[in-house]
PDB file of N, CA and C in Angstrom:
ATOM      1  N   UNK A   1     -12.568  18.260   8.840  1.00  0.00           N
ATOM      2  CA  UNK A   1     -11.598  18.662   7.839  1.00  0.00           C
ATOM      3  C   UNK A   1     -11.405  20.172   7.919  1.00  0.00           C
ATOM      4  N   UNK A   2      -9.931  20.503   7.962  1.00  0.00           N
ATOM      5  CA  UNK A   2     -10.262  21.955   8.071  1.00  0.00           C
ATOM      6  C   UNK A   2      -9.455  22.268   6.621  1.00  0.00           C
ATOM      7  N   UNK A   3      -8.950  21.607   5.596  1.00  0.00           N
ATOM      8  CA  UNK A   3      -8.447  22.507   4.690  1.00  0.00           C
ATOM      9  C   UNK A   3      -7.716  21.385   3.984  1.00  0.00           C
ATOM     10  N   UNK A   4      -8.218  21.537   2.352  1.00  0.00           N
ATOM     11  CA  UNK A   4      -7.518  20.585   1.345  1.00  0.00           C
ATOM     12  C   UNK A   4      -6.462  21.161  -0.031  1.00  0.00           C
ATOM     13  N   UNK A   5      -5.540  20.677  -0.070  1.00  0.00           N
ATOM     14  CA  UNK A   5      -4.721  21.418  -1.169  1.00  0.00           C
ATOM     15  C   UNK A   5      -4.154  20.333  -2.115  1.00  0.00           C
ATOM     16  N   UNK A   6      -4.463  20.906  -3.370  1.00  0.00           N
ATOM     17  CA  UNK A   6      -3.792  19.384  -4.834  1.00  0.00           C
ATOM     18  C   UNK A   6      -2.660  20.451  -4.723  1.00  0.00           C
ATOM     19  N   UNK A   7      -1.163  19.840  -6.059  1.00  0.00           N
ATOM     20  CA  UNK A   7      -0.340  20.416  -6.520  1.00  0.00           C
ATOM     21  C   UNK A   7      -0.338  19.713  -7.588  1.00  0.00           C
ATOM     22  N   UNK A   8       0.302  20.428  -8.503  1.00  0.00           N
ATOM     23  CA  UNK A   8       0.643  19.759  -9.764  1.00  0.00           C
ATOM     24  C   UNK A   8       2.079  19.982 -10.510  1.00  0.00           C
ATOM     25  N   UNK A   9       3.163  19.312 -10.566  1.00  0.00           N
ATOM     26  CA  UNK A   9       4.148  19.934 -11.343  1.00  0.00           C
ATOM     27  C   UNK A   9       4.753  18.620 -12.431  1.00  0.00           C
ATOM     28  N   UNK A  10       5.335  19.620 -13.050  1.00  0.00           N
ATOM     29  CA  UNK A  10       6.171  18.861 -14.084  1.00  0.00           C
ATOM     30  C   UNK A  10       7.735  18.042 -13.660  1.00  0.00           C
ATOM     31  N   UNK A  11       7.750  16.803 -13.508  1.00  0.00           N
ATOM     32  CA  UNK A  11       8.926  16.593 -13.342  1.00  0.00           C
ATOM     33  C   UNK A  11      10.336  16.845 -13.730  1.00  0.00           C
ATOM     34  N   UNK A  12      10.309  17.280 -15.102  1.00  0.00           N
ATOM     35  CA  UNK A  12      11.636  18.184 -15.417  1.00  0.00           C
ATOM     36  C   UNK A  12      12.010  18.993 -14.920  1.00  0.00           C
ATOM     37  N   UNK A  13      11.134  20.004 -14.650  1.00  0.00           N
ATOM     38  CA  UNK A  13      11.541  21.155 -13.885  1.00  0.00           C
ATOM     39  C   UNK A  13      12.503  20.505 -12.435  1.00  0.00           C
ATOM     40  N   UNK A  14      12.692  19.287 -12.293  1.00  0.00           N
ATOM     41  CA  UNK A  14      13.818  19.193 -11.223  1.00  0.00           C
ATOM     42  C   UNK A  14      14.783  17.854 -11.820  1.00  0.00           C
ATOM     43  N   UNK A  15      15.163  18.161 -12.783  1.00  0.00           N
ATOM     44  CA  UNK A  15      15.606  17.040 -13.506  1.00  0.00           C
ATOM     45  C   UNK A  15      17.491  17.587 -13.362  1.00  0.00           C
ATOM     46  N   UNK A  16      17.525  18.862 -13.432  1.00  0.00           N
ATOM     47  CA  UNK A  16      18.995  19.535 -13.060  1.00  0.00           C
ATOM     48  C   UNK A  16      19.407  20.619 -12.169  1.00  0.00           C
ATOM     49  N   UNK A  17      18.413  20.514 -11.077  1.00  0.00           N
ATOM     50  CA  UNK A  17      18.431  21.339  -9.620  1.00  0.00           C
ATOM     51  C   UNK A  17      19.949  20.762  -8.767  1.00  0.00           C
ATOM     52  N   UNK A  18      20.381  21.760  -8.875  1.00  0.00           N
ATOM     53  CA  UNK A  18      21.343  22.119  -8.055  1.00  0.00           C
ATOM     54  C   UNK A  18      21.303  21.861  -6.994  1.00  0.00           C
ATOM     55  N   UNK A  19      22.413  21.500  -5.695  1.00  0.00           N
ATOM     56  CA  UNK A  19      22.784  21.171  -4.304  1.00  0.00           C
ATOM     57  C   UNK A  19      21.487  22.150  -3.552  1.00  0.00           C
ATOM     58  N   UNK A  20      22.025  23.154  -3.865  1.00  0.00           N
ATOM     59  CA  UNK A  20      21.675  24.951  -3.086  1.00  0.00           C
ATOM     60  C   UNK A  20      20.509  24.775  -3.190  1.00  0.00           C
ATOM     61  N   UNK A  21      19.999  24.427  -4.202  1.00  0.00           N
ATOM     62  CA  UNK A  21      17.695  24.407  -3.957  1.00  0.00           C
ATOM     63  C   UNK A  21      17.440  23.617  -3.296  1.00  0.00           C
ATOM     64  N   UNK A  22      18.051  22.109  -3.879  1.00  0.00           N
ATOM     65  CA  UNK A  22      17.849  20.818  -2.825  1.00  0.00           C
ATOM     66  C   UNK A  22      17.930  21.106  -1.647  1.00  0.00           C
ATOM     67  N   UNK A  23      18.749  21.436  -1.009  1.00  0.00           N
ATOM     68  CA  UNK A  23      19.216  21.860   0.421  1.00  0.00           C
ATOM     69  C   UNK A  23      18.347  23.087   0.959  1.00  0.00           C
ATOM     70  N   UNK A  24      17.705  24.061   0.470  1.00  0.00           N
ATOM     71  CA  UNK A  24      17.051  24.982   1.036  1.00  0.00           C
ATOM     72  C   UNK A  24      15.269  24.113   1.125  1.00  0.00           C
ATOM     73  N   UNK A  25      15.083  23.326  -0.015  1.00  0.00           N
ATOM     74  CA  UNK A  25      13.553  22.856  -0.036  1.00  0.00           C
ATOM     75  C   UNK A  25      13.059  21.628   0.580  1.00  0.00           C
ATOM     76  N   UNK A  26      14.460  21.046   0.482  1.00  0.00           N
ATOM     77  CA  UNK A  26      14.328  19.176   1.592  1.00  0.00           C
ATOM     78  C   UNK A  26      15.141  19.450   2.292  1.00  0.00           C
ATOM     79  N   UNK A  27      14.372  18.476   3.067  1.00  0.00           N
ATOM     80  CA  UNK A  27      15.329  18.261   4.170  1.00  0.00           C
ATOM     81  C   UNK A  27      16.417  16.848   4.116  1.00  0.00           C
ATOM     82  N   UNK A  28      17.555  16.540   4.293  1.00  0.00           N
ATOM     83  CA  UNK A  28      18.714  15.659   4.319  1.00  0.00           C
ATOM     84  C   UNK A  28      18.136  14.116   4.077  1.00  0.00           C
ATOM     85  N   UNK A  29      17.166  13.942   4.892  1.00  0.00           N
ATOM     86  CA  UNK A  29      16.570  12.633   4.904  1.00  0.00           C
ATOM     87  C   UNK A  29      15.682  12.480   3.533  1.00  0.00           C
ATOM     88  N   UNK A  30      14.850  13.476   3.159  1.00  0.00           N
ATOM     89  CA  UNK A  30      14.438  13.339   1.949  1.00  0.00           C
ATOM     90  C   UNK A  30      15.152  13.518   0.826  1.00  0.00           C
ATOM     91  N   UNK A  31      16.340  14.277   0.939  1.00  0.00           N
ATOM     92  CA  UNK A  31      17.541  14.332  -0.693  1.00  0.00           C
ATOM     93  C   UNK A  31      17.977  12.806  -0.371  1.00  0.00           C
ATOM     94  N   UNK A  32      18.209  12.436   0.405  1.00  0.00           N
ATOM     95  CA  UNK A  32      18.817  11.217   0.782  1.00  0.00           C
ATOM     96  C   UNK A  32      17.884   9.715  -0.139  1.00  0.00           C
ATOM     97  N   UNK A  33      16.579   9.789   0.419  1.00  0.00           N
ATOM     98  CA  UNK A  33      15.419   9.077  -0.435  1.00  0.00           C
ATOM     99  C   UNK A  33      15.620   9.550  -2.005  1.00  0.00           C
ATOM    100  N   UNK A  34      15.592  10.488  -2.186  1.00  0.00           N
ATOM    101  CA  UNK A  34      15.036  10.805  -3.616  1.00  0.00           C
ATOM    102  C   UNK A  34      16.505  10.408  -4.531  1.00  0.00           C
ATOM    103  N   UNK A  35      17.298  10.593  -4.206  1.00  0.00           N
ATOM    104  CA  UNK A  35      18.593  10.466  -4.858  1.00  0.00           C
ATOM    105  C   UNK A  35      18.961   8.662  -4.846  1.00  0.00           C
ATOM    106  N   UNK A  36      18.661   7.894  -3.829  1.00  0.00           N
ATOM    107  CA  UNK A  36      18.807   6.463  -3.877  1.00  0.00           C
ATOM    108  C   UNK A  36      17.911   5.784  -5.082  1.00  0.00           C
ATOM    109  N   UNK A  37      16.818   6.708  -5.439  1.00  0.00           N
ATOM    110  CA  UNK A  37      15.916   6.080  -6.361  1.00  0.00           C
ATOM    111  C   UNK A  37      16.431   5.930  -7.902  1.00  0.00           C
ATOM    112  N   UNK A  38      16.067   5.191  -8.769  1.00  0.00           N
ATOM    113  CA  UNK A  38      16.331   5.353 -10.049  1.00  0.00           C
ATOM    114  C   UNK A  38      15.885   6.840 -10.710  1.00  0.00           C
ATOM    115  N   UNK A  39      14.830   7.224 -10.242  1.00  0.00           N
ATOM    116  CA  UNK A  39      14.001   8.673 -10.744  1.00  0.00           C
ATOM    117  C   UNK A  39      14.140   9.524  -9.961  1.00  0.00           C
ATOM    118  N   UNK A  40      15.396   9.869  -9.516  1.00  0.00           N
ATOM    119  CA  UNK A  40      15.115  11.442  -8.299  1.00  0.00           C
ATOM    120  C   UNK A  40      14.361  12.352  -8.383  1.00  0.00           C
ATOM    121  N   UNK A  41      14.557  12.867 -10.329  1.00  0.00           N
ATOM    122  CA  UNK A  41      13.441  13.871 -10.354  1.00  0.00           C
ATOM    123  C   UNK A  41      11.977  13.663 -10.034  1.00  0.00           C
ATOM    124  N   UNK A  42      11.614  12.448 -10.342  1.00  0.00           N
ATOM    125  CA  UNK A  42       9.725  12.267 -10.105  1.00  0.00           C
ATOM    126  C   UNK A  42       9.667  12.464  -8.805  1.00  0.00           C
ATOM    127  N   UNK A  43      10.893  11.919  -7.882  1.00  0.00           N
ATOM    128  CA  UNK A  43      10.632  11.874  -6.472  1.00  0.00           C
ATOM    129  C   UNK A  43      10.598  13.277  -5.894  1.00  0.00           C
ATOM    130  N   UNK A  44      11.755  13.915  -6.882  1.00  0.00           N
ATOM    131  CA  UNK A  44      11.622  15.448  -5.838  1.00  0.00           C
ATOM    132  C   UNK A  44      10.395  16.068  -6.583  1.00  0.00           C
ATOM    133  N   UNK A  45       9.700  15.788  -7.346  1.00  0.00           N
ATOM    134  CA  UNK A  45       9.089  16.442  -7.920  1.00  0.00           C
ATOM    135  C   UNK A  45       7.424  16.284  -7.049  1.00  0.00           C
ATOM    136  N   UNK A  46       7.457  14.727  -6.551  1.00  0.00           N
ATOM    137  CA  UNK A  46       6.324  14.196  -5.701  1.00  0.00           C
ATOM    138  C   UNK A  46       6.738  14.786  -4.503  1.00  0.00           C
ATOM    139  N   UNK A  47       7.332  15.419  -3.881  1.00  0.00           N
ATOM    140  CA  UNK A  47       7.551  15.464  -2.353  1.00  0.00           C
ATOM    141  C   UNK A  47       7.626  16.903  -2.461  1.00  0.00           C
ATOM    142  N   UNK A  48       8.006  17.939  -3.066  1.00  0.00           N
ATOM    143  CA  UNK A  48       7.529  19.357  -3.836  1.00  0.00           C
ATOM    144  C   UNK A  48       6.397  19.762  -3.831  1.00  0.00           C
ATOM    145  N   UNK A  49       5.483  18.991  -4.846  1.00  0.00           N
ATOM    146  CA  UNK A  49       4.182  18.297  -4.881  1.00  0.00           C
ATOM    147  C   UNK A  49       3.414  18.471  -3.159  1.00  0.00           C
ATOM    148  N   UNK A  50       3.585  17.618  -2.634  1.00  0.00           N
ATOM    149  CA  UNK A  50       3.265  17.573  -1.272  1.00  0.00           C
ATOM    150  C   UNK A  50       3.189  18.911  -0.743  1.00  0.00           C
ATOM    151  N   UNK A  51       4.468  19.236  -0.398  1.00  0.00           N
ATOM    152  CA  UNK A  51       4.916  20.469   0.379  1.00  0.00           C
ATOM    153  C   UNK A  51       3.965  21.288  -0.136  1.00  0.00           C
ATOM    154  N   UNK A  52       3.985  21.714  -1.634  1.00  0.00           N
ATOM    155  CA  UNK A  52       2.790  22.895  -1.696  1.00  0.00           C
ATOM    156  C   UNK A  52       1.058  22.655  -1.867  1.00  0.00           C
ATOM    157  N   UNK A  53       0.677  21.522  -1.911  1.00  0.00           N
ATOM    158  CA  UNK A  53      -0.402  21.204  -1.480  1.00  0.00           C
ATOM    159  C   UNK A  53      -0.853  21.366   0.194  1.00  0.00           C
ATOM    160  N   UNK A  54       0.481  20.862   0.893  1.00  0.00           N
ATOM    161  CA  UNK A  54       0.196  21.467   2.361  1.00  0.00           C
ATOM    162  C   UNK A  54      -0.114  22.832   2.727  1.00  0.00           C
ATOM    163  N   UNK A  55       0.536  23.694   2.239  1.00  0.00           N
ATOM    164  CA  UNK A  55       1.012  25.308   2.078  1.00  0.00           C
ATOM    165  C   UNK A  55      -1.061  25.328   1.710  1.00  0.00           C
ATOM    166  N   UNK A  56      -1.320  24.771   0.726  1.00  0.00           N
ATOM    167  CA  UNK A  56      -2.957  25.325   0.724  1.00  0.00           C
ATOM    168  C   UNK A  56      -3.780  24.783   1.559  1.00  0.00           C
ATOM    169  N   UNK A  57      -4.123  23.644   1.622  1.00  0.00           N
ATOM    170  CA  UNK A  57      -4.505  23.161   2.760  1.00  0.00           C
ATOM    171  C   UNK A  57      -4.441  24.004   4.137  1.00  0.00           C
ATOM    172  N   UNK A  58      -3.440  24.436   4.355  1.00  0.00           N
ATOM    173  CA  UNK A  58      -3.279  24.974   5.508  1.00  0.00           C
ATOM    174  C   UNK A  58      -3.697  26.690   5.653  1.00  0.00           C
ATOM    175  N   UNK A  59      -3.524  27.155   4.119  1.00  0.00           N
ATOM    176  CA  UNK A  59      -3.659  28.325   3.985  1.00  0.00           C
ATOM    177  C   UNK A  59      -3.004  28.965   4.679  1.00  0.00           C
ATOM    178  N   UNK A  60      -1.781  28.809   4.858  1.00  0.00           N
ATOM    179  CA  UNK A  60      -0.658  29.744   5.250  1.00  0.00           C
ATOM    180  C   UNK A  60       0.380  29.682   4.355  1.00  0.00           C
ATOM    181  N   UNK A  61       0.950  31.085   4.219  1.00  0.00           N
ATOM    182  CA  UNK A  61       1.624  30.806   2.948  1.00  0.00           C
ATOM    183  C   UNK A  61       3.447  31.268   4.018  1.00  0.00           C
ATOM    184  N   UNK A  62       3.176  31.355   4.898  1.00  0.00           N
ATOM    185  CA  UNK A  62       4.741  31.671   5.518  1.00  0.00           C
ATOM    186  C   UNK A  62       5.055  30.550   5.896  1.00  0.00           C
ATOM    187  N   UNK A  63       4.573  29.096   5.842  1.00  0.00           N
ATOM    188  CA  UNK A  63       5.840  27.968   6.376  1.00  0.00           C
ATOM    189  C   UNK A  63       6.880  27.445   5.149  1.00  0.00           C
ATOM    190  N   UNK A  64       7.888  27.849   5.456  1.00  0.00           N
ATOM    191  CA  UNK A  64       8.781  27.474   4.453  1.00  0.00           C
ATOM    192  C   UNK A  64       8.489  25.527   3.941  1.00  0.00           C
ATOM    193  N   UNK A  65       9.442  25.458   3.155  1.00  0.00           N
ATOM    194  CA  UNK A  65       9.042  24.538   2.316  1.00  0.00           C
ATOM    195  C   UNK A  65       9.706  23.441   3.251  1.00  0.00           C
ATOM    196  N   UNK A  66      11.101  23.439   3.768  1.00  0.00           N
ATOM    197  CA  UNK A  66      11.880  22.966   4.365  1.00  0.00           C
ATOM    198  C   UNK A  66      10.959  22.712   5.351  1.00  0.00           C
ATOM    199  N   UNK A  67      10.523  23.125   6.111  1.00  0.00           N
ATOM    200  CA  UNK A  67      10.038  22.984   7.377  1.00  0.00           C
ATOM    201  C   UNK A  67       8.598  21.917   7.271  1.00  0.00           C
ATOM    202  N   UNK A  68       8.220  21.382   5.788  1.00  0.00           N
ATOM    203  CA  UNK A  68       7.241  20.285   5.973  1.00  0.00           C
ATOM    204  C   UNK A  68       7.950  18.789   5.335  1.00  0.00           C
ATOM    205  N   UNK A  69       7.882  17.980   6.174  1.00  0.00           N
ATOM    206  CA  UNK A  69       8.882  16.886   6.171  1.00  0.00           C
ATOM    207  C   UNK A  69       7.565  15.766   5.237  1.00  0.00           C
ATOM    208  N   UNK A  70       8.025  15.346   4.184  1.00  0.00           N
ATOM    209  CA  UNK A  70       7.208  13.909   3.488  1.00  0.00           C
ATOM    210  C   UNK A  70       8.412  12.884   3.521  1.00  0.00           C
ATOM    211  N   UNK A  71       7.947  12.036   4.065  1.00  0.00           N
ATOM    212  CA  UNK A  71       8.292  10.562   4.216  1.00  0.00           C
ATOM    213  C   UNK A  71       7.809   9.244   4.044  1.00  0.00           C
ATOM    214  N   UNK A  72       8.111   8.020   3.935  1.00  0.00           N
ATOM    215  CA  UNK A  72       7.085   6.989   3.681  1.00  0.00           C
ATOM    216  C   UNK A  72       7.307   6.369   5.013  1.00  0.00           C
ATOM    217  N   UNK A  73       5.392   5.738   5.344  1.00  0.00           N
ATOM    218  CA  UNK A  73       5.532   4.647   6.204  1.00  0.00           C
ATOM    219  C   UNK A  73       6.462   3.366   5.966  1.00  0.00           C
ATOM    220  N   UNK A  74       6.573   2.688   6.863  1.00  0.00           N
ATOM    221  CA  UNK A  74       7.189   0.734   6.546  1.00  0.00           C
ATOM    222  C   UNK A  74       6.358   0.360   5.110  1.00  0.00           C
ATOM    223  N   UNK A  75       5.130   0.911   4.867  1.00  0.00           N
ATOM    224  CA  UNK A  75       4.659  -0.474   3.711  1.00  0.00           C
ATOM    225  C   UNK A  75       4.074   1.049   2.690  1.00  0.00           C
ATOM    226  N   UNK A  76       5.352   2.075   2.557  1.00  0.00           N
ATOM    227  CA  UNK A  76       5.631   3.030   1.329  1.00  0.00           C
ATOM    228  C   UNK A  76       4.271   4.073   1.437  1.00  0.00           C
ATOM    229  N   UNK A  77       3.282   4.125   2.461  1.00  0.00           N
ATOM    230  CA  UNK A  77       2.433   5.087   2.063  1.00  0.00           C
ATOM    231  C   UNK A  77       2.998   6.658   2.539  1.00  0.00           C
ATOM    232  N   UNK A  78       3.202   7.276   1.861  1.00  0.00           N
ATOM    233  CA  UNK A  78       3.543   9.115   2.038  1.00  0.00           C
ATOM    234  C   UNK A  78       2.704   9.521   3.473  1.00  0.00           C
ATOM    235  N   UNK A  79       3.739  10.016   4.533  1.00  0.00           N
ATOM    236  CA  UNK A  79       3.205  10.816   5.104  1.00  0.00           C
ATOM    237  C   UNK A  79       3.557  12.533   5.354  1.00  0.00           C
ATOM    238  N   UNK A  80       2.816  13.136   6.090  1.00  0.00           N
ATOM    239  CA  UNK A  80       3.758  14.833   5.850  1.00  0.00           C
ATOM    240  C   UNK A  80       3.373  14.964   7.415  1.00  0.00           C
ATOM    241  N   UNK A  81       4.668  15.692   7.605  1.00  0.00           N
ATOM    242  CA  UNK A  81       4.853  16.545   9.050  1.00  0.00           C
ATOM    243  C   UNK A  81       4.981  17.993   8.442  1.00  0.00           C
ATOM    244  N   UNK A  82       4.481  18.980   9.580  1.00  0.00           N
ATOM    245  CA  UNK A  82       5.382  20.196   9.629  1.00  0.00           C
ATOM    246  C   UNK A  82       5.518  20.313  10.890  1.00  0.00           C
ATOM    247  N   UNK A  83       7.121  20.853  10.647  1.00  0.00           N
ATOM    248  CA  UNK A  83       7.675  21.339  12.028  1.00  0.00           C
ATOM    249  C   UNK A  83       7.037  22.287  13.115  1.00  0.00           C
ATOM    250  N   UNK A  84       6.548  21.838  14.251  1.00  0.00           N
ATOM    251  CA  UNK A  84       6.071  22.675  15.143  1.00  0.00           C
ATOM    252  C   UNK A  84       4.993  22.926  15.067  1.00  0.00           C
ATOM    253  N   UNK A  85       4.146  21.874  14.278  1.00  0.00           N
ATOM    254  CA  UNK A  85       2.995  22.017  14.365  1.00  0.00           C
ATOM    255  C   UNK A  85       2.121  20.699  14.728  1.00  0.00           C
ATOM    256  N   UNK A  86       0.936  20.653  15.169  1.00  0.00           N
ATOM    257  CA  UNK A  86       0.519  19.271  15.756  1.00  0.00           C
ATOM    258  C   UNK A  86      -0.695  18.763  15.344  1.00  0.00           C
ATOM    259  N   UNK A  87      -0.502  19.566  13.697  1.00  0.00           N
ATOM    260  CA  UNK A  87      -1.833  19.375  13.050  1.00  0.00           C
ATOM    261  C   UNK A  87      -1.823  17.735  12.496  1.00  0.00           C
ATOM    262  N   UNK A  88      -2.936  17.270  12.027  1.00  0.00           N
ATOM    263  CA  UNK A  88      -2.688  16.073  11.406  1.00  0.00           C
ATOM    264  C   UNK A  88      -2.991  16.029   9.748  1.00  0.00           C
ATOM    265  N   UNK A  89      -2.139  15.732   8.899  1.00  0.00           N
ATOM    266  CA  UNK A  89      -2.607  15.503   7.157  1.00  0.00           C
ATOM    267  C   UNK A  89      -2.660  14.177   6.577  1.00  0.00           C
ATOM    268  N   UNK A  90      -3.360  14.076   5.798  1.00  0.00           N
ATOM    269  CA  UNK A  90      -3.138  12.521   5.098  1.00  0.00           C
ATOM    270  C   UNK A  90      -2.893  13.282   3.609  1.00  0.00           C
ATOM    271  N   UNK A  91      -2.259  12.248   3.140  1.00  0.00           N
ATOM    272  CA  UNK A  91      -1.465  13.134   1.609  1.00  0.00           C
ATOM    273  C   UNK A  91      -1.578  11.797   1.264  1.00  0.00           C
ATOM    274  N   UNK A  92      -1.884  12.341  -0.488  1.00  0.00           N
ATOM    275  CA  UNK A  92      -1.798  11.101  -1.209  1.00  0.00           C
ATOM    276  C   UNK A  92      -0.880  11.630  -2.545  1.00  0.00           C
ATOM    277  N   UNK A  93      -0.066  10.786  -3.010  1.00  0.00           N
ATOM    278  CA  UNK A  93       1.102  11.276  -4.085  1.00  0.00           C
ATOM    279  C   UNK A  93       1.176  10.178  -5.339  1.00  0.00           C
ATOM    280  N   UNK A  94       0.854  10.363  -6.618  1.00  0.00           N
ATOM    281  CA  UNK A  94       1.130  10.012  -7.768  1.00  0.00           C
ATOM    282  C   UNK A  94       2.388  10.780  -8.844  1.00  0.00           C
ATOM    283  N   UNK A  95       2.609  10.086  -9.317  1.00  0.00           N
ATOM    284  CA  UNK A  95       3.381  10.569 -10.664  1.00  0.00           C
ATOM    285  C   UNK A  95       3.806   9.386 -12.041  1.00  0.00           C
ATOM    286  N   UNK A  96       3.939  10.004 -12.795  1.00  0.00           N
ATOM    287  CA  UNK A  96       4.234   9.603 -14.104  1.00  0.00           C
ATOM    288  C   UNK A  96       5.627  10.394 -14.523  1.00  0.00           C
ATOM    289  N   UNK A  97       6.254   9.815 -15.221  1.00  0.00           N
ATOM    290  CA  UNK A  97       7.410  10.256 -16.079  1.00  0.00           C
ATOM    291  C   UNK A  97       7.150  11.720 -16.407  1.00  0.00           C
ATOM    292  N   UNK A  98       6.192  12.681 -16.309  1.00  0.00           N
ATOM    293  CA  UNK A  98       6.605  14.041 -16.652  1.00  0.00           C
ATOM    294  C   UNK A  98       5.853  14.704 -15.417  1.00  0.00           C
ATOM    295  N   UNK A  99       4.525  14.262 -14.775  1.00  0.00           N
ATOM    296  CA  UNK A  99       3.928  14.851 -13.922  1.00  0.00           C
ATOM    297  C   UNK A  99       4.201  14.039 -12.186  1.00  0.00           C
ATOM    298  N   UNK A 100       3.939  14.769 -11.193  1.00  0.00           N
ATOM    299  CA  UNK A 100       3.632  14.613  -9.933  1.00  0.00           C
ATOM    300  C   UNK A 100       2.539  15.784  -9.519  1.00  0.00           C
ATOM    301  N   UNK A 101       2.047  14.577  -8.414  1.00  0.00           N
ATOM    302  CA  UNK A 101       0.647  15.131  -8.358  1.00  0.00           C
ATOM    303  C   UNK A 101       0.539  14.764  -6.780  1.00  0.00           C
ATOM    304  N   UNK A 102      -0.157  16.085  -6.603  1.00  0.00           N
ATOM    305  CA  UNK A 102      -0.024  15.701  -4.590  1.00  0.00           C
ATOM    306  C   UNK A 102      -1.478  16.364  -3.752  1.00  0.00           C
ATOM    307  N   UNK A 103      -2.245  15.640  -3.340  1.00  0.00           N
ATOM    308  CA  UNK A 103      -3.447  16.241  -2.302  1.00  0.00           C
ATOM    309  C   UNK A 103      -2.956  16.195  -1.126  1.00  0.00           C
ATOM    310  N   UNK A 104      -3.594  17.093  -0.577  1.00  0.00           N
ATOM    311  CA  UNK A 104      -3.241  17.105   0.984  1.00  0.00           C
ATOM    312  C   UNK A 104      -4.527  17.766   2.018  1.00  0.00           C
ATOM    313  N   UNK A 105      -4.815  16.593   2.714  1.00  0.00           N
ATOM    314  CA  UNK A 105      -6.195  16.687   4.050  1.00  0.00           C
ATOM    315  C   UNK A 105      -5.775  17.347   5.069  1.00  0.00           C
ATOM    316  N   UNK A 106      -6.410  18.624   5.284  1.00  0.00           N
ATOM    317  CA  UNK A 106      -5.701  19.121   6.987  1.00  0.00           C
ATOM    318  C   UNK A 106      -6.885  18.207   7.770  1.00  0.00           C
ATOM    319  N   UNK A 107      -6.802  18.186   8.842  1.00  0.00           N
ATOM    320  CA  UNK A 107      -7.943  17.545  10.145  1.00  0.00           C
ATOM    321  C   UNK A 107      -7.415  18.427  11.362  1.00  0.00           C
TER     322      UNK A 107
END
């Protein structure tokens, strides 16, 4: 294990985010997921979640947010990429109606 990071946020806080954030913090395929759902906000709020749990884990604080991709396997478990890198993470993601909550394993 080389490095573990939680996040914690409030799901409101993305309950009336604008195109312009969406678009600078996800990437197309993930506004795409989160917006098909009944709850976009929990979703952007879980995949947010992710992204900055990676950011500690990794202990680098210069990879933009955009540049770490969360997606689900075929049978819905969260995984995370970052671009250009060939590290491996396992992430695990919860939320409730006001919170999302995100760990993240470097190896």
């Amino acid at each position: 294990m080389r490095g573990i990071g939680i996040d914690i946020v409030e799901v409101k806080r993305f309950k009336r985010l604008g195109s312009r954030f969406l678009e600078k913090v996800f990437t197309a395929e993930e506004i795409k997921y989160c917006l098909k759902s009944a709850a976009p906000a929990m979703h952007f709020a879980a995949r947010f979640a992710a992204k900055e749990a990676v950011i500690k884990a990794t202990r680098k604080k210069n990879i933009a947010l955009r540049d770490i991709f969360v997606r689900n396997r075929s049978g819905g478990a969260p995984e995370v990429f970052v671009k250009g890198k060939k590290k491996k993470f396992y992430v695990s993601i919860s939320h409730t109606d006001s919170l999302a909550v995100a760990v993240v394993v470097s190896v």
